[in-house]
PDB file of N, CA and C in Angstrom:
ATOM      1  N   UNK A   1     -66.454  10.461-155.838  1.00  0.00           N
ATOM      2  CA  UNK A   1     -65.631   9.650-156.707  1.00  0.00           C
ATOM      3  C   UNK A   1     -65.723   8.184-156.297  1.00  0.00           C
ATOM      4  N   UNK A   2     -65.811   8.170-154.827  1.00  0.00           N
ATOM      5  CA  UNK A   2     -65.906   6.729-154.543  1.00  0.00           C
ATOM      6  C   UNK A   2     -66.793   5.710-155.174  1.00  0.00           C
ATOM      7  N   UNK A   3     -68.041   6.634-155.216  1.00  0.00           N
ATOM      8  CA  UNK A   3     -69.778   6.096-155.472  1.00  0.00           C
ATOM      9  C   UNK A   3     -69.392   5.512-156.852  1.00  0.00           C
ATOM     10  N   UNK A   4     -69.092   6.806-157.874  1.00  0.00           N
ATOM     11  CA  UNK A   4     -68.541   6.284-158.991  1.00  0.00           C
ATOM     12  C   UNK A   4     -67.873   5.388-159.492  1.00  0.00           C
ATOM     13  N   UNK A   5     -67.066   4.811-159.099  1.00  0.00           N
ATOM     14  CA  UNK A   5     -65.983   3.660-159.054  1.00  0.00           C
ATOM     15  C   UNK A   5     -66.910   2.639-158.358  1.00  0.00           C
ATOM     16  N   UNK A   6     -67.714   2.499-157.405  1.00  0.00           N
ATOM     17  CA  UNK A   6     -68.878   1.269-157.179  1.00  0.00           C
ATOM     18  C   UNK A   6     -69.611   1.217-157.987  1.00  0.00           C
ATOM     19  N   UNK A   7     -69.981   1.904-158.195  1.00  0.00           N
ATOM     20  CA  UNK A   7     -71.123   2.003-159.532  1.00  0.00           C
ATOM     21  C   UNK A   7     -70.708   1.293-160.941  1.00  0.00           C
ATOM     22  N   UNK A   8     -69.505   1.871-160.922  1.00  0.00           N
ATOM     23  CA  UNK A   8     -68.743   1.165-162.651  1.00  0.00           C
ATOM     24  C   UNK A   8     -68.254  -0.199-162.369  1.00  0.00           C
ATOM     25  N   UNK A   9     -67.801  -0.272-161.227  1.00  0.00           N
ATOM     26  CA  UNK A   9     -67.174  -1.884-160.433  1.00  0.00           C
ATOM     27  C   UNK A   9     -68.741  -2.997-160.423  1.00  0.00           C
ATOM     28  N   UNK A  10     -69.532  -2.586-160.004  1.00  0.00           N
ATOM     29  CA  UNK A  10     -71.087  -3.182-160.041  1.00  0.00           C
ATOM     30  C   UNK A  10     -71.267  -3.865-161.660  1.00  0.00           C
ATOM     31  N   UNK A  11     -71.343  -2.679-162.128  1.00  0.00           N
ATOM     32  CA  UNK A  11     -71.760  -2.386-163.695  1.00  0.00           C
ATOM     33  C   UNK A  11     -70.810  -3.709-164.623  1.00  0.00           C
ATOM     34  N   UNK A  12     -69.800  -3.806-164.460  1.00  0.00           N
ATOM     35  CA  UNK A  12     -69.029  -5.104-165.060  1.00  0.00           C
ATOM     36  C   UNK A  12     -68.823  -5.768-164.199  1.00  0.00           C
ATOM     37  N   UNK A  13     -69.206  -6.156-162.942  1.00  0.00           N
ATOM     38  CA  UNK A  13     -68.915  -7.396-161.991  1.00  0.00           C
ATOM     39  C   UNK A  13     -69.991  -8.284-161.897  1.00  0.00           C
ATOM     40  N   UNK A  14     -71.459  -7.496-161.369  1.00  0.00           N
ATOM     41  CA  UNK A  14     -72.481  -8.763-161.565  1.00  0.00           C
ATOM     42  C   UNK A  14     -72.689  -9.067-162.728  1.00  0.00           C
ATOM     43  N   UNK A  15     -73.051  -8.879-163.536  1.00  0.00           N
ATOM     44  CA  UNK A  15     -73.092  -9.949-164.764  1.00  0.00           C
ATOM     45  C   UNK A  15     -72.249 -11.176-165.178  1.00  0.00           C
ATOM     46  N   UNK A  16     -70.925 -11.276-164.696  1.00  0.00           N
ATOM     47  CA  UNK A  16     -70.310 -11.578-164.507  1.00  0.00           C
ATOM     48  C   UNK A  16     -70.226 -13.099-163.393  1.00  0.00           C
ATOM     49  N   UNK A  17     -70.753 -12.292-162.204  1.00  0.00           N
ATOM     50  CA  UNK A  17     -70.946 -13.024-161.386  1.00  0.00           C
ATOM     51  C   UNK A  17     -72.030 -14.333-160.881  1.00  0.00           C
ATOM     52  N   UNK A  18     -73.026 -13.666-161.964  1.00  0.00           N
ATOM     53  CA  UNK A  18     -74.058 -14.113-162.331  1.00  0.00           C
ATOM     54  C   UNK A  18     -74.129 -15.498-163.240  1.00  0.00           C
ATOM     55  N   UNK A  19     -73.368 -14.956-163.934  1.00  0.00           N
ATOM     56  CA  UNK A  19     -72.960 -16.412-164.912  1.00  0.00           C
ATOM     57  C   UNK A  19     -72.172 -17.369-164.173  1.00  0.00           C
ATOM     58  N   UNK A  20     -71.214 -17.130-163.721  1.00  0.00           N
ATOM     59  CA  UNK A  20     -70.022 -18.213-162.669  1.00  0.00           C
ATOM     60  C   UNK A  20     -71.376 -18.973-161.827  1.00  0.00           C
ATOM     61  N   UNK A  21     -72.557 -18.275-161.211  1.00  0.00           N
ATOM     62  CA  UNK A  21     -73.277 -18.381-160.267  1.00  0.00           C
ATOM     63  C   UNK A  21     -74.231 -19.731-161.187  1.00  0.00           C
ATOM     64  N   UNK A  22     -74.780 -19.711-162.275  1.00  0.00           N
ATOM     65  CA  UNK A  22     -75.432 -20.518-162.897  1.00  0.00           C
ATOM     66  C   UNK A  22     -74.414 -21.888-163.620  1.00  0.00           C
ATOM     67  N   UNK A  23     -73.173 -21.685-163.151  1.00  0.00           N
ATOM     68  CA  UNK A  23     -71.904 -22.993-163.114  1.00  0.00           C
ATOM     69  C   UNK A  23     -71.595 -23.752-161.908  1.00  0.00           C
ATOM     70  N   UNK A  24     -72.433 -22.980-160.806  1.00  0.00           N
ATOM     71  CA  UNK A  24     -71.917 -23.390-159.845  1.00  0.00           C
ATOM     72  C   UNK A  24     -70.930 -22.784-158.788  1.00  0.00           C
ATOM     73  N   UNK A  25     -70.525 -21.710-159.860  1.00  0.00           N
ATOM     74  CA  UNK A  25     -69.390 -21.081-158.850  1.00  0.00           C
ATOM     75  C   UNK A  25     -69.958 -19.717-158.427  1.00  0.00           C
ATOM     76  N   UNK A  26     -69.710 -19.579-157.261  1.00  0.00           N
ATOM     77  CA  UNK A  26     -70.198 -18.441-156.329  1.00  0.00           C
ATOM     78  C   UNK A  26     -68.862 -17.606-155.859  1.00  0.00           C
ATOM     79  N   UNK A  27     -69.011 -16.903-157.037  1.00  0.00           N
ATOM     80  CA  UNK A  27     -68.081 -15.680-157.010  1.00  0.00           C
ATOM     81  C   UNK A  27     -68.245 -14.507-156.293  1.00  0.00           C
ATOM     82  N   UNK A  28     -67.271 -14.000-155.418  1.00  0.00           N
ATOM     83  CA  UNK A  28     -67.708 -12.901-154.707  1.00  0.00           C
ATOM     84  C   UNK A  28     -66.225 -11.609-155.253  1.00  0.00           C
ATOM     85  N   UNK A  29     -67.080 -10.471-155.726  1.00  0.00           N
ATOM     86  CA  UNK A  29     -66.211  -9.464-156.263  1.00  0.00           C
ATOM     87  C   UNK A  29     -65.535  -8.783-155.529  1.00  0.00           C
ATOM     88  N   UNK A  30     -64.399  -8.336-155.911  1.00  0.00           N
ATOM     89  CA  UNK A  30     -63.930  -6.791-155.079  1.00  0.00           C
ATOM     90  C   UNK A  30     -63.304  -5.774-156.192  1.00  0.00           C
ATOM     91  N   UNK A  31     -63.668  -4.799-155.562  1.00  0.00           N
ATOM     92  CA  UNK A  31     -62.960  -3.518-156.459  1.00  0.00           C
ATOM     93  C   UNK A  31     -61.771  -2.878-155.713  1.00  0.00           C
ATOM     94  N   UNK A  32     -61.122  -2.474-155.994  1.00  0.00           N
ATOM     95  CA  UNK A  32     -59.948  -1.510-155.753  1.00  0.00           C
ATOM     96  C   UNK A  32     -59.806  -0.032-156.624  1.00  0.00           C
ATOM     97  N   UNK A  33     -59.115   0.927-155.721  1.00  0.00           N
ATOM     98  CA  UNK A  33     -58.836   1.907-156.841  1.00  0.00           C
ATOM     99  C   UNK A  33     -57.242   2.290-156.336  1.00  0.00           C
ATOM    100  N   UNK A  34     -56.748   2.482-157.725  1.00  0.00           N
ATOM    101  CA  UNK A  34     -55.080   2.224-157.416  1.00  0.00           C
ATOM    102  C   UNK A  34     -54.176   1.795-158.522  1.00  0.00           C
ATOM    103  N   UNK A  35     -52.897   1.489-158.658  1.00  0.00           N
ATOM    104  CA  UNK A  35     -52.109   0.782-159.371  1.00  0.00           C
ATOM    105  C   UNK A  35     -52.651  -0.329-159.509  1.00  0.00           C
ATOM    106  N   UNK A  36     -53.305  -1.071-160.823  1.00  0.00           N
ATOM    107  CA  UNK A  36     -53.799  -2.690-161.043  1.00  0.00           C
ATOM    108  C   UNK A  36     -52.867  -3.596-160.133  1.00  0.00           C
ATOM    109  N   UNK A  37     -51.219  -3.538-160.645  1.00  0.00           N
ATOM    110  CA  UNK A  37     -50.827  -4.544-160.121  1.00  0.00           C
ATOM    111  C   UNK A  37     -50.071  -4.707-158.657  1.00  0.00           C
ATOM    112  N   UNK A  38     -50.169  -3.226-157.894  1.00  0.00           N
ATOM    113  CA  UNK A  38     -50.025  -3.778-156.895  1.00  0.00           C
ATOM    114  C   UNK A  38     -51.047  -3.768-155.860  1.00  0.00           C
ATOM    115  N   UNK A  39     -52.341  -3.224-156.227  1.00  0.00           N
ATOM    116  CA  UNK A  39     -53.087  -3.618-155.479  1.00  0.00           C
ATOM    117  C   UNK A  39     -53.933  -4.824-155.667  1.00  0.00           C
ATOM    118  N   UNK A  40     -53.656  -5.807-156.966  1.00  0.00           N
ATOM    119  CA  UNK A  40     -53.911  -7.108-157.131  1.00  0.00           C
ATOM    120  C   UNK A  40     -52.829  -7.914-156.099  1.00  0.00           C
ATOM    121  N   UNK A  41     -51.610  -7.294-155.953  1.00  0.00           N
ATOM    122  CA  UNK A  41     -50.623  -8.150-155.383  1.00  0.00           C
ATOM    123  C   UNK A  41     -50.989  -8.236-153.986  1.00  0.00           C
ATOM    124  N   UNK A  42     -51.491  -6.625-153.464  1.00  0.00           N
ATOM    125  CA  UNK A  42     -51.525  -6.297-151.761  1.00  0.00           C
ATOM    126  C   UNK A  42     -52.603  -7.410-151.684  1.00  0.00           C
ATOM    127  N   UNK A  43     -53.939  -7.633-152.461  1.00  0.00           N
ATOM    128  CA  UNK A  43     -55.076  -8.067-152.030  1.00  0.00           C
ATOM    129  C   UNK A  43     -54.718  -9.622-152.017  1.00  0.00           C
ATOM    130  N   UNK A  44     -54.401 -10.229-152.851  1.00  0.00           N
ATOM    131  CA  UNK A  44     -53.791 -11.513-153.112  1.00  0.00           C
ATOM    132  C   UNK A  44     -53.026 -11.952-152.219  1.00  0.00           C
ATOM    133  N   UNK A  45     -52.094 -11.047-151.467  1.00  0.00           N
ATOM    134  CA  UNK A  45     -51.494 -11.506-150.130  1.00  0.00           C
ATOM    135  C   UNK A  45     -51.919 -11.482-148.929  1.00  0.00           C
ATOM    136  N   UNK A  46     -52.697 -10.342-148.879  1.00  0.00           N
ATOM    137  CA  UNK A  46     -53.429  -9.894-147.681  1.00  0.00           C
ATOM    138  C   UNK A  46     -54.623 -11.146-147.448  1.00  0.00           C
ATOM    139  N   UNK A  47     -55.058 -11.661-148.398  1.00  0.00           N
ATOM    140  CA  UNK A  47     -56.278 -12.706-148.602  1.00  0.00           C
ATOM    141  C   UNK A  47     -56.007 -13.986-147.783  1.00  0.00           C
ATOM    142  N   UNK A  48     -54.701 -14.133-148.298  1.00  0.00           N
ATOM    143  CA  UNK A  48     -53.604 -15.938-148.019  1.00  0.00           C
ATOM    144  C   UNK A  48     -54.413 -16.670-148.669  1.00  0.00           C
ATOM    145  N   UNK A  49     -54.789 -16.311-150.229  1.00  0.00           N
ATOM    146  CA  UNK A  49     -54.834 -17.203-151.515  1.00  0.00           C
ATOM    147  C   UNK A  49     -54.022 -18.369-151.939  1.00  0.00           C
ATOM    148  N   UNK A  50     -54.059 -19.015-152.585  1.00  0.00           N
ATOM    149  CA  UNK A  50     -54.268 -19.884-152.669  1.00  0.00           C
ATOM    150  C   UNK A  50     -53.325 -20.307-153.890  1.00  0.00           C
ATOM    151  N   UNK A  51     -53.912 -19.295-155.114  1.00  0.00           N
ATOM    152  CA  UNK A  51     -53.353 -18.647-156.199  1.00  0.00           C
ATOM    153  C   UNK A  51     -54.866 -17.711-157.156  1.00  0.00           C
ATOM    154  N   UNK A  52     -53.388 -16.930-158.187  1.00  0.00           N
ATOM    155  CA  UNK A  52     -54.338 -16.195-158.631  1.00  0.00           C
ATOM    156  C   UNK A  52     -54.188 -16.178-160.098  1.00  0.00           C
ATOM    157  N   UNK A  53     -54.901 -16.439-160.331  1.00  0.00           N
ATOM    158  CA  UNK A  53     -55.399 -16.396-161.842  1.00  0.00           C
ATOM    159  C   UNK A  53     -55.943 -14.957-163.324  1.00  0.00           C
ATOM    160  N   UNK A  54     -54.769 -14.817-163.536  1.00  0.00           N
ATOM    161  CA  UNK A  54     -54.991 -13.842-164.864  1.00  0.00           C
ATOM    162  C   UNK A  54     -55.071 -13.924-166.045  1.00  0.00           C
ATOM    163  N   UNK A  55     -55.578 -13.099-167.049  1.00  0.00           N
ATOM    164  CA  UNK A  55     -56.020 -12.950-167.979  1.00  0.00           C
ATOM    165  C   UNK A  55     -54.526 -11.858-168.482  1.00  0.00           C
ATOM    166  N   UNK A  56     -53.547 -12.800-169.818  1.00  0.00           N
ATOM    167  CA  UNK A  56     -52.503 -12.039-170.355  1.00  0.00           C
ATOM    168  C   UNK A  56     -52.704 -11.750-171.985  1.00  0.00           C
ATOM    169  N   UNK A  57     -52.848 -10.628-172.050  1.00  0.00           N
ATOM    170  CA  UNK A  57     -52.327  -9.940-173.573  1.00  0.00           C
ATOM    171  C   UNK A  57     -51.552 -10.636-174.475  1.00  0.00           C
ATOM    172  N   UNK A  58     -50.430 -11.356-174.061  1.00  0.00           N
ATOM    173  CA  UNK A  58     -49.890 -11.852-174.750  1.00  0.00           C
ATOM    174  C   UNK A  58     -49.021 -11.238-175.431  1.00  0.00           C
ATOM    175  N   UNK A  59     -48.644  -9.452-175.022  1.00  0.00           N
ATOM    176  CA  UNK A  59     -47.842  -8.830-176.012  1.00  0.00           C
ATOM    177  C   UNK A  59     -46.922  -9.203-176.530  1.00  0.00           C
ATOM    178  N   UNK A  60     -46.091  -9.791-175.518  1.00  0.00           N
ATOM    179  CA  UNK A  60     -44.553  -9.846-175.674  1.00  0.00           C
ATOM    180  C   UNK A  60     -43.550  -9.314-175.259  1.00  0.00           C
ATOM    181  N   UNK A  61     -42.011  -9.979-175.193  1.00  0.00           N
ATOM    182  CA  UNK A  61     -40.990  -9.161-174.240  1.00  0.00           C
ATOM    183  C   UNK A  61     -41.006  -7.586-174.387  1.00  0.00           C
ATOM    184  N   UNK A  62     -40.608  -7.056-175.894  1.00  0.00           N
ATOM    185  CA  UNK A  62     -40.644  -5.827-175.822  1.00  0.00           C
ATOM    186  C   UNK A  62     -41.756  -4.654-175.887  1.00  0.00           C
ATOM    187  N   UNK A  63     -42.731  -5.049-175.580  1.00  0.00           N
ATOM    188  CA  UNK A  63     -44.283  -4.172-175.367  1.00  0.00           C
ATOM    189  C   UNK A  63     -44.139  -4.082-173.632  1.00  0.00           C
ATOM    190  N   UNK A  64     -43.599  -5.311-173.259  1.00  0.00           N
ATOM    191  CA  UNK A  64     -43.343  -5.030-171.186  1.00  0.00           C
ATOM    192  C   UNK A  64     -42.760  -4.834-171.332  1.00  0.00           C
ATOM    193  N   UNK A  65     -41.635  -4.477-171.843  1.00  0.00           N
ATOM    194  CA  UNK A  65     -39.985  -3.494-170.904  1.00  0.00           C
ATOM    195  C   UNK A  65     -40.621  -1.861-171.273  1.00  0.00           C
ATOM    196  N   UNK A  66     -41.286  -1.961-172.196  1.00  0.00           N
ATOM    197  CA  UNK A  66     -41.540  -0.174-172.782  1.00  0.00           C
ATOM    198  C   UNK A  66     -42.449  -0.097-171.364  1.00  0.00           C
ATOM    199  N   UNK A  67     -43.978  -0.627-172.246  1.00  0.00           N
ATOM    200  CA  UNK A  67     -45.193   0.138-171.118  1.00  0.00           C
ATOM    201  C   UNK A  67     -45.337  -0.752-169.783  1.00  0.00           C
ATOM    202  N   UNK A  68     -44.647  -2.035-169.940  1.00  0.00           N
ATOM    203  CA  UNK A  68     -44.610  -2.699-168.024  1.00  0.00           C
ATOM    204  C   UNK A  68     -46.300  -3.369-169.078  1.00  0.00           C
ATOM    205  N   UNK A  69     -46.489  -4.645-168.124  1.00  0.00           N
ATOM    206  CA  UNK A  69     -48.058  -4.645-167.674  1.00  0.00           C
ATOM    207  C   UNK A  69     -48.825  -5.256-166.281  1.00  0.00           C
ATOM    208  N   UNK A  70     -49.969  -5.314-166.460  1.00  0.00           N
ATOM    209  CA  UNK A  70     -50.394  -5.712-164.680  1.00  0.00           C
ATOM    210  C   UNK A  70     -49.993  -7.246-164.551  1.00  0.00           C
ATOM    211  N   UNK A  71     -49.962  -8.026-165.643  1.00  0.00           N
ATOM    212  CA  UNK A  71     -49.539  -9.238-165.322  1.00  0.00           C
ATOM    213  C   UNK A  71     -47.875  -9.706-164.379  1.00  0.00           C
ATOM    214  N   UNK A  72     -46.823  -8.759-165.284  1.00  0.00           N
ATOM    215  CA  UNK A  72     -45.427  -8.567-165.522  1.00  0.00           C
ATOM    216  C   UNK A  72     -45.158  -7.997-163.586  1.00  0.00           C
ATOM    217  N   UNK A  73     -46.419  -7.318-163.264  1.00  0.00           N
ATOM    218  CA  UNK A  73     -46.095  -6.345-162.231  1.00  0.00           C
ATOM    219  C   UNK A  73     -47.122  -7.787-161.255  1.00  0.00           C
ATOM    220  N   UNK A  74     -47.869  -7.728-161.070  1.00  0.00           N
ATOM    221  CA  UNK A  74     -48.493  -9.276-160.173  1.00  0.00           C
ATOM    222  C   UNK A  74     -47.777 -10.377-160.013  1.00  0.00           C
ATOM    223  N   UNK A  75     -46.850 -10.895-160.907  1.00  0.00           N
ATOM    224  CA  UNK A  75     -45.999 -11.884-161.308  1.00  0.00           C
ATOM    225  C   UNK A  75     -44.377 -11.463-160.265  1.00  0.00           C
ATOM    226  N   UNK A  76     -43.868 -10.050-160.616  1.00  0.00           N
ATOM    227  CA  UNK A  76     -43.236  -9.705-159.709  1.00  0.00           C
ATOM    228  C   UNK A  76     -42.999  -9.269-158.012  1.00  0.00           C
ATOM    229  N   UNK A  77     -44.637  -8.635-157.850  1.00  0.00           N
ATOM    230  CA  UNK A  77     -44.636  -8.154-156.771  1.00  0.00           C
ATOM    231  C   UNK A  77     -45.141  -9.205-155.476  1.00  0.00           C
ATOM    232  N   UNK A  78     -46.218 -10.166-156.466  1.00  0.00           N
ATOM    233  CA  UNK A  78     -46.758 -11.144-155.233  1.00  0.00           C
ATOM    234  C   UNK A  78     -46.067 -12.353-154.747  1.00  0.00           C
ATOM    235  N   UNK A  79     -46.881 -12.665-153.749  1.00  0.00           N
ATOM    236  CA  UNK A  79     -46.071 -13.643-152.926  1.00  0.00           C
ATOM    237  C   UNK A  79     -46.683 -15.230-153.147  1.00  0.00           C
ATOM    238  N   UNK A  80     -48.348 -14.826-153.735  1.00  0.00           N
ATOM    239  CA  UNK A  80     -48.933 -15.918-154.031  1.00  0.00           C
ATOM    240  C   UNK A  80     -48.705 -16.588-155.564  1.00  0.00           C
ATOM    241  N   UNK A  81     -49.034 -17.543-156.003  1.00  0.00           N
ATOM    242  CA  UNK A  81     -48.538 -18.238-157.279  1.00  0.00           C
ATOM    243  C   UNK A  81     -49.444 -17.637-158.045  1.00  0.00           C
ATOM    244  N   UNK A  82     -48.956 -17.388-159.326  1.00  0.00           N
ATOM    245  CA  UNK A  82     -49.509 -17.029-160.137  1.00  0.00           C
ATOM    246  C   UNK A  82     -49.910 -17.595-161.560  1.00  0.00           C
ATOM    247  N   UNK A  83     -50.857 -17.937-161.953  1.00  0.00           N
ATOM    248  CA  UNK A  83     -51.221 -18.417-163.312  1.00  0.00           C
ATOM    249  C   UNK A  83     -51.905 -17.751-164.133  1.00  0.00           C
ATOM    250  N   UNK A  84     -51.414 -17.426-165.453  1.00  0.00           N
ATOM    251  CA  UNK A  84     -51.196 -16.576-166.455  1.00  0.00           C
ATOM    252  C   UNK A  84     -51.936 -17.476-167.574  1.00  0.00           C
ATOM    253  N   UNK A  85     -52.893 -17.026-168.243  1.00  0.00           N
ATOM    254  CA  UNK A  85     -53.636 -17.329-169.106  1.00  0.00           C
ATOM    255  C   UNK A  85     -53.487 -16.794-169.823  1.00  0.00           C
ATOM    256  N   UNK A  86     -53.177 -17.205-171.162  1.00  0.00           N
ATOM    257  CA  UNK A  86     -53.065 -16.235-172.467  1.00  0.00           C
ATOM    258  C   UNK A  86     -54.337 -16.813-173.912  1.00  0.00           C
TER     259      UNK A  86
END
């Protein structure tokens, strides 16, 4: 299962990385397997970032009180600042 989850983490990360890389920016990936937002939060603290930067849905108040999301849960749980892109 592990292999699998590198494999799919690979599969949408370099390409990715690749492009940042031809901007100038030298992105280095990590994968996790787990709850999105608190193992965005553990890694983000554990790091001593700087801040962290997400990508938001934009649902709205009552779409997070029903299903929660990883933003709502990163925003709560971490210690580092967070900036929310919608």
């Amino acid at each position: 299962v592990k292999n699998y989850y590198e494999e799919e983490a690979e599969k949408v990360l370099a390409p990715v990385c690749k492009v940042l890389l031809r901007h100038g920016i030298d992105a280095k990936s990590v994968h996790k397997v787990g709850p999105p937002g608190e193992a965005i939060s553990k890694y983000a603290d554990a790091g001593k970032f700087d801040l962290v930067v997400m990508g938001s849905h934009g649902h709205g108040t009552i779409v997070n009180l029903v299903m929660g999301s990883v933003a709502t849960q990163v925003l709560a749980h971490c210690g580092v600042p967070v900036l929310l892109v919608r």
